[in-house]
Protein backbone atom coordinates (compact mmCIF):
# COMPACT_ATOMS: atom_id res chain seq x y z
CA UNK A 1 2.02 -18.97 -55.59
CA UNK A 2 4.83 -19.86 -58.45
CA UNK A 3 6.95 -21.28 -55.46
CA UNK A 4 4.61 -23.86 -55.02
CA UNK A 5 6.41 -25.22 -58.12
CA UNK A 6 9.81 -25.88 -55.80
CA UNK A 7 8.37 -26.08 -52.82
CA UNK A 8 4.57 -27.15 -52.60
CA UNK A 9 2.84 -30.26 -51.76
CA UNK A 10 3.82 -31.99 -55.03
CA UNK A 11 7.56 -31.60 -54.62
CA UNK A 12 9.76 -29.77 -52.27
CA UNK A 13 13.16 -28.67 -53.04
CA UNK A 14 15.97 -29.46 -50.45
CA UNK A 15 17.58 -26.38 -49.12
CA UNK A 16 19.68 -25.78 -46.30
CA UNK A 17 19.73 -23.84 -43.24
CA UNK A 18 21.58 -21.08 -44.77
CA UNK A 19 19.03 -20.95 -47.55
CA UNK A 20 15.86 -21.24 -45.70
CA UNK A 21 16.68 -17.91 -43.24
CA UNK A 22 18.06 -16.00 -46.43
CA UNK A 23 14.50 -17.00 -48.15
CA UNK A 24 12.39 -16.21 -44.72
CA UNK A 25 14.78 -12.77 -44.31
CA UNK A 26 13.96 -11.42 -47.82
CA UNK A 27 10.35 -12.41 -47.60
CA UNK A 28 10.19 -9.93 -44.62
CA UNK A 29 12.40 -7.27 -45.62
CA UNK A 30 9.97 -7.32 -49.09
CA UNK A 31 7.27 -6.18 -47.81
CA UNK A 32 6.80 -2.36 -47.64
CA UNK A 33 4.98 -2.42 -44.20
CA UNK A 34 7.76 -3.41 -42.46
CA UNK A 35 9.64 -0.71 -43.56
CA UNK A 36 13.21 -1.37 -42.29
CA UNK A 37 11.90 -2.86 -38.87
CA UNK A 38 13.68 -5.71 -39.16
CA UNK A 39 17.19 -4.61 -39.57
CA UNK A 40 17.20 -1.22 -37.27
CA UNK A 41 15.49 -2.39 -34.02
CA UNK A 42 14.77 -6.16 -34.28
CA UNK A 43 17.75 -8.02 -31.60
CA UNK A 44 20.06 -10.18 -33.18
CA UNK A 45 19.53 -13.07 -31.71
CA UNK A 46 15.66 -12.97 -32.55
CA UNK A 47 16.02 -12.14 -36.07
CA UNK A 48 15.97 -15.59 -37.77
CA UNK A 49 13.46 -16.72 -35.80
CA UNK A 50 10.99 -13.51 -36.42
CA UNK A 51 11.86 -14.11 -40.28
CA UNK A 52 10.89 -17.28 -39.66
CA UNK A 53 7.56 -16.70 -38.53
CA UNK A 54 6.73 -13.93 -40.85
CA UNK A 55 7.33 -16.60 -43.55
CA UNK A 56 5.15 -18.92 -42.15
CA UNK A 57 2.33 -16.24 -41.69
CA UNK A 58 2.84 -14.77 -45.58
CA UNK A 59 2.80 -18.27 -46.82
CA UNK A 60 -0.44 -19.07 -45.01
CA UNK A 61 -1.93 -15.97 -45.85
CA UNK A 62 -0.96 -15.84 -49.64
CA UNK A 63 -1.79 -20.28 -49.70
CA UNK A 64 -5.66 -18.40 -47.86
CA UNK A 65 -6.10 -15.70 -50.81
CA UNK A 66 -4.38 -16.43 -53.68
CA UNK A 67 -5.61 -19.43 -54.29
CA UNK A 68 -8.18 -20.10 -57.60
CA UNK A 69 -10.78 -21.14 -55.55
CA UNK A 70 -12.05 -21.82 -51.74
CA UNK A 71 -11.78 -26.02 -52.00
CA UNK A 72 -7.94 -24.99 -53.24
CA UNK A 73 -7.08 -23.00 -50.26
CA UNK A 74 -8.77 -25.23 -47.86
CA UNK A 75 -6.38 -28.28 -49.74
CA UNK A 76 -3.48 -25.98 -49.29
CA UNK A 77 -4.36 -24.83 -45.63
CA UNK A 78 -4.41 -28.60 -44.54
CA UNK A 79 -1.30 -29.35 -46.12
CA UNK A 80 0.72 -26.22 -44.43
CA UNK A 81 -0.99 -27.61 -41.40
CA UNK A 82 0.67 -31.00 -41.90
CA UNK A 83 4.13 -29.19 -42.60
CA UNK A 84 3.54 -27.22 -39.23
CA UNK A 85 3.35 -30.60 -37.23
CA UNK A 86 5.75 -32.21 -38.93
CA UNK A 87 8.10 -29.03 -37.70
CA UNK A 88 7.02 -29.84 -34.27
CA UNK A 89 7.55 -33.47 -35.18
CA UNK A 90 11.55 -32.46 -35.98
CA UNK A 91 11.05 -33.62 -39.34
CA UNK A 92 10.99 -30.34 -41.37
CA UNK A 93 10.99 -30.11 -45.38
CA UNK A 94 9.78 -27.32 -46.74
CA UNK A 95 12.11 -24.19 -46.58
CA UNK A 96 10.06 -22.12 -43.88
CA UNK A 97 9.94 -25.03 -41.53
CA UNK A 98 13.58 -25.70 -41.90
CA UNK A 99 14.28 -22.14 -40.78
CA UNK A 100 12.03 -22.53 -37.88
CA UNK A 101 12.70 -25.78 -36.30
CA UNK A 102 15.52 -23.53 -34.46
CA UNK A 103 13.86 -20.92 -33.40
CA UNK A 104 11.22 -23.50 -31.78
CA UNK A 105 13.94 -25.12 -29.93
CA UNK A 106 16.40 -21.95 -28.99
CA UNK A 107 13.31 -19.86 -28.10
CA UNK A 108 10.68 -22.58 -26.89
CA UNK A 109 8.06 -21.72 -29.06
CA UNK A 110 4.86 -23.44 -28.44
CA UNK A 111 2.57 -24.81 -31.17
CA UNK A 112 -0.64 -23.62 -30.27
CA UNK A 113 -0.02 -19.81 -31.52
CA UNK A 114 0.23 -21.32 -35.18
CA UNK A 115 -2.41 -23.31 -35.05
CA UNK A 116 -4.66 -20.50 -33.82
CA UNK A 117 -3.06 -18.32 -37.03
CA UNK A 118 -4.10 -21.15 -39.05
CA UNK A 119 -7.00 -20.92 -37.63
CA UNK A 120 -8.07 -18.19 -38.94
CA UNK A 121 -7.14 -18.65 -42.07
CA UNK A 122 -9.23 -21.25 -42.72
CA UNK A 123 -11.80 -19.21 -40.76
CA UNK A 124 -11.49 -16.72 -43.48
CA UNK A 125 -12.80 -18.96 -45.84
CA UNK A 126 -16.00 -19.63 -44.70
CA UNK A 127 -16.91 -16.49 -42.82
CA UNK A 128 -17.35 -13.06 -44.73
CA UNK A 129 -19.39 -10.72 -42.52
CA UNK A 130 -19.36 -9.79 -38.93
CA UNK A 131 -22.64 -9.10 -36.74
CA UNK A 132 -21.16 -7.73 -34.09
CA UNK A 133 -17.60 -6.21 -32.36
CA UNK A 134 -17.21 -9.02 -30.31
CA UNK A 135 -16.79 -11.47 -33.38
CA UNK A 136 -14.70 -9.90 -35.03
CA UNK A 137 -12.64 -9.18 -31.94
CA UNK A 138 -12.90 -13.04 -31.42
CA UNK A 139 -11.47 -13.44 -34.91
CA UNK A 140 -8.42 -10.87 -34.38
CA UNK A 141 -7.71 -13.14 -30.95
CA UNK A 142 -6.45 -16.21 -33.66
CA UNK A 143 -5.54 -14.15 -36.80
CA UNK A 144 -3.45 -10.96 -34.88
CA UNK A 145 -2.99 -11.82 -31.12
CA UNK A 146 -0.73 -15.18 -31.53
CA UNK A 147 1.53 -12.98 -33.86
CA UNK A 148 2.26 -10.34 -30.70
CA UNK A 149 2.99 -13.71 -28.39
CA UNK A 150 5.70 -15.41 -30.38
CA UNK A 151 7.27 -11.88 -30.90
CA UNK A 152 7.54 -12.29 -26.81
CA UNK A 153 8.83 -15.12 -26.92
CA UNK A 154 11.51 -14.50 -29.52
CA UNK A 155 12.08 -10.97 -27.43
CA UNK A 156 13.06 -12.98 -24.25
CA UNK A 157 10.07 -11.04 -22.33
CA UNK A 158 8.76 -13.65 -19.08
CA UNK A 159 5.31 -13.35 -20.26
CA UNK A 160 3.32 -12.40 -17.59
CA UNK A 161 -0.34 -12.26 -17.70
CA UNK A 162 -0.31 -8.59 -17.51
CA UNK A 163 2.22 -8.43 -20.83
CA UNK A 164 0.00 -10.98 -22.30
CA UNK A 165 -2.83 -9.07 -22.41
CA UNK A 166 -1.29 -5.99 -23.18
CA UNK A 167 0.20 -7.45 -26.88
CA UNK A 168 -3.48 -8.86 -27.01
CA UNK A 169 -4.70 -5.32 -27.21
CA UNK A 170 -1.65 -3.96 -29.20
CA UNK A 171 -2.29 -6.64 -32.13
CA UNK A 172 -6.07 -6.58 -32.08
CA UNK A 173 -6.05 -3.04 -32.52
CA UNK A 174 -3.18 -3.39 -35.61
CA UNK A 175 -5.85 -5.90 -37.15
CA UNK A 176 -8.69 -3.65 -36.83
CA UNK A 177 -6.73 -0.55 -37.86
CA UNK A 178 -6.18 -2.57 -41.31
CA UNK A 179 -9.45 -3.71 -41.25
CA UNK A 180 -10.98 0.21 -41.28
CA UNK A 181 -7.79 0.64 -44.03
CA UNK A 182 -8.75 -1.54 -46.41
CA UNK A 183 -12.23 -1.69 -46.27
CA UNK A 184 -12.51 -1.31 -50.14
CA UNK A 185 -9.95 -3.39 -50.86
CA UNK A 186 -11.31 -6.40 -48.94
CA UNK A 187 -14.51 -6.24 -50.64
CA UNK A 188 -13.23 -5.78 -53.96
CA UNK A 189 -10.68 -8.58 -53.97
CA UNK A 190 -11.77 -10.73 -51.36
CA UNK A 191 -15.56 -10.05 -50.88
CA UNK A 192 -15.17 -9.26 -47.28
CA UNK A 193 -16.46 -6.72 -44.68
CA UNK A 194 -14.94 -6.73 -41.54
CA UNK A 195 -17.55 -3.34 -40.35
CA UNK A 196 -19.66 -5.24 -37.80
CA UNK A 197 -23.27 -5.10 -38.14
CA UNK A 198 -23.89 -3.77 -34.72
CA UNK A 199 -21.96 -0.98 -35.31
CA UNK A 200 -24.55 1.00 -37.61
CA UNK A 201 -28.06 1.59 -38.56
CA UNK A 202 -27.11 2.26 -42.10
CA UNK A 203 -30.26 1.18 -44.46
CA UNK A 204 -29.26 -0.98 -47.22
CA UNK A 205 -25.60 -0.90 -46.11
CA UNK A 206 -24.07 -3.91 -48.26
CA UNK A 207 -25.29 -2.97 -51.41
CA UNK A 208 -24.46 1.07 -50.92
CA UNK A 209 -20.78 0.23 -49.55
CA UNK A 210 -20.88 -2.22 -52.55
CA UNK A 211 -21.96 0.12 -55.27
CA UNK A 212 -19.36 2.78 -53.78
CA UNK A 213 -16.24 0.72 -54.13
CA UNK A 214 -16.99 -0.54 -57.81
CA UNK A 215 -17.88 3.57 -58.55
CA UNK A 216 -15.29 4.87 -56.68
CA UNK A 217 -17.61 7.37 -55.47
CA UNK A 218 -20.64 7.63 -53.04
CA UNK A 219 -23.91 6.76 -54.87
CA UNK A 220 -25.40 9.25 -52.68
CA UNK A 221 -24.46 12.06 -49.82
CA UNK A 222 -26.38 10.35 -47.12
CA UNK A 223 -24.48 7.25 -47.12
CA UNK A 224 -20.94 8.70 -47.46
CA UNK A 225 -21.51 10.86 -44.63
CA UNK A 226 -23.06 7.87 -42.50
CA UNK A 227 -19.93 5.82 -43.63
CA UNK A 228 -17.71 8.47 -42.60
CA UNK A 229 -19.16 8.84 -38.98
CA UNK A 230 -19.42 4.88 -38.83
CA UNK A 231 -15.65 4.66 -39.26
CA UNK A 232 -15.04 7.32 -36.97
CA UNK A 233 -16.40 5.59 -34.46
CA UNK A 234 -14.73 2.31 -35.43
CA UNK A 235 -11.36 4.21 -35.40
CA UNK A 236 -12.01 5.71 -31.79
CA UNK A 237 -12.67 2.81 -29.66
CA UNK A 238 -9.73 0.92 -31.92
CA UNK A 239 -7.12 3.65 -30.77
CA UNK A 240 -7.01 2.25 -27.11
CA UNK A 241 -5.97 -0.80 -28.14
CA UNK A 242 -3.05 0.62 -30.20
CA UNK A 243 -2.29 3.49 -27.08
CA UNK A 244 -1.79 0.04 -24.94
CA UNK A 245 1.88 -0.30 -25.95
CA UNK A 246 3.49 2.78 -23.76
CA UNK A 247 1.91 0.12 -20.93
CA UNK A 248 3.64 -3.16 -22.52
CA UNK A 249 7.00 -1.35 -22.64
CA UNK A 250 7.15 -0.29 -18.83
CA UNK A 251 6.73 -4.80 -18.95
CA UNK A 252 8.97 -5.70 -21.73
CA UNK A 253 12.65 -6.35 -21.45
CA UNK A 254 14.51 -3.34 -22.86
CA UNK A 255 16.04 -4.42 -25.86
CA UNK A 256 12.45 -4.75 -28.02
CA UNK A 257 10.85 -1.62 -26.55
CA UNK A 258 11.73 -0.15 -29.66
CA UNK A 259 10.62 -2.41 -32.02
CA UNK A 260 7.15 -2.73 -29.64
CA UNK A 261 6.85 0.72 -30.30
CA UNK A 262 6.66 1.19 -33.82
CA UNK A 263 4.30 -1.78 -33.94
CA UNK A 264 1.78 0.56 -31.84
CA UNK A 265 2.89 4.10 -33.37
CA UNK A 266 2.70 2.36 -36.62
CA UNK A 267 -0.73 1.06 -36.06
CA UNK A 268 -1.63 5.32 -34.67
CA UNK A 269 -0.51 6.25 -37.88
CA UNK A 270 -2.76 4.52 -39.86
CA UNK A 271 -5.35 6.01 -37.93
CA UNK A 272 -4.51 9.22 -38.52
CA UNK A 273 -4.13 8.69 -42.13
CA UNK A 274 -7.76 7.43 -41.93
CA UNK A 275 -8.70 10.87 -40.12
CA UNK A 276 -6.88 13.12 -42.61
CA UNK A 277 -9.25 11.39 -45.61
CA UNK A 278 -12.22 12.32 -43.55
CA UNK A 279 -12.89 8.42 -42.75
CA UNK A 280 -13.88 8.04 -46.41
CA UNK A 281 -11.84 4.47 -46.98
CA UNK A 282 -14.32 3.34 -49.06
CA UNK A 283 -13.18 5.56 -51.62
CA UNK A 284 -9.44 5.47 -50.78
CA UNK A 285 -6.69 3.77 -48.36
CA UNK A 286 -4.84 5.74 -46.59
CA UNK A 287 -0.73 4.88 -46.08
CA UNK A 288 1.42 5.98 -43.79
CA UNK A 289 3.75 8.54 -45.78
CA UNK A 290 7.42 7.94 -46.33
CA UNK A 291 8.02 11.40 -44.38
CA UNK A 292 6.14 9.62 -40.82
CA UNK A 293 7.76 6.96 -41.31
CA UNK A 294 10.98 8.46 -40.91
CA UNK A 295 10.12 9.85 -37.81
CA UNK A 296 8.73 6.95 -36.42
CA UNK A 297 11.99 5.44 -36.89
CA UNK A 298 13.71 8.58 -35.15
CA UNK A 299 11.69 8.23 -32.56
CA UNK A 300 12.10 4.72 -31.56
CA UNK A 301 15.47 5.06 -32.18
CA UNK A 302 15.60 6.67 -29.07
CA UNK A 303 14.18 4.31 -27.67
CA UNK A 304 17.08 1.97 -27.86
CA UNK A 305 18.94 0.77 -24.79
């Protein structure tokens, strides 16, 4: 949020082109969940313009939930909006849309899959709780699924219906395996619970999940163990989505298989780290160790053309 003060609605900083990617490119490679996808398997000529969108997504997401307040990140929403058409428009300002404006005109990226991510930002702000799987799959079609598109796109793939719906499934289930992740997380600092309602029977559910995040520990046995076999049924029918991939890569051109890849494998692992805790991630989240990700990275490495 501090650069808002260069680069906010108030006042925005001139940079140039050169300064906008190398701002975009170390806003990705900062992140630990990325761990080194960028610079091993990403293609050249897509990396600017997948900086460039990362960028735009952390921004939105950090202008959704760092913000003081709900009215302040609806404010700041809008006015990210405004910088997105004025992108679109040619006319870009801030730093992020100054290092996209190429990559929408050398890769013919289309509007619509930022305005869905937006979307759901703003969606975020009013909606909390999920009654059922199909919601919340609705919600991961604008928050997750645009993301997998414009990495097409940028990947030179022809974008068939069949890869379309593929990266649908690949990014739904990355959203949902961070959704089972950070279940305590997202209540704690956000006050949200992504666990549809449909998906249990669990008496009093809110206010036992509630009472064992703030504890750190189950207030009794018979919820933790009705948690546990909720989320292990949350994590099964997610892991199909995720398994999708070794399907998108028989469609996708060659040189992002490996990058495709780890997206999915990356998304398994967190799975598995939520079945080696015994599905208890209302007590702890589970990362993917330094260890697996080293062989994830082997193993897409031979992936490479």
């Amino acid at each position: 949020m501090q650069l808002l003060e260069r680069w906010g609605p108030d006042q925005c900083e001139f940079v140039s082109l050169d300064a906008a990617n190398a701002l975009c490119r170390r806003l990705t490679l900062g992140h630990y969940e990325n761990f080194s996808v960028l610079s091993r398997f990403m293609p050249a000529p897509m990396r600017d313009g997948a900086c460039a969108v990362y960028a735009f997504c952390r921004w939105a997401d950090d202008l959704a939930d760092e913000s003081p307040s709900t009215d302040r990140a609806k404010v700041l929403l809008a006015w990210w909006r405004d910088q997105l058409q004025a992108c679109f428009n040619g006319d870009a300002t801030h730093p992020v849309f100054v290092a996209l404006m190429p990559a929408i005109e050398h890769h013919g990226l289309e509007q619509s899959p930022f305005e869905d991510l937006l979307a759901a930002f703003g969606h975020d702000q009013d909606v909390q709780r999920y009654a059922t799987w199909t919601s919340l799959l609705d919600y991961c079609s604008r928050s997750a699924n645009p993301v997998g598109r414009l990495v097409l796109r940028l990947g030179g793939a022809h974008e068939s219906p069949r890869q379309l719906e593929l990266a649908d499934r690949v990014c739904s289930g990355l959203q949902l395996a961070n959704h089972w992740q950070d279940v305590r997380r997202d209540l704690l600092e956000r006050n949200r619970v992504y666990l549809p309602a449909d998906m249990h029977e669990i008496p009093e559910f809110e206010q036992r999940l509630s009472k064992t995040c703030v504890q750190g520990h189950a207030p009794d046995q018979t919820f933790l163990t009705a948690y546990r076999d909720l989320v292990k049924r949350l994590v099964a029918r997610t892991r199909p989505f995720l398994e999708s991939v070794d399907a998108l890569l028989e469609e996708a051109p060659a040189a992002i298989r490996p990058m495709l890849w780890l997206f999915g494998a990356g998304g398994l692992a967190v799975l598995d780290g939520i079945h080696r805790c015994q599905h208890e991630t209302v007590l702890t989240r589970p990362r993917v160790s330094k260890w697996r990700k080293a062989m994830l990275l082997l193993h897409a490495r031979r992936l490479a053309p």
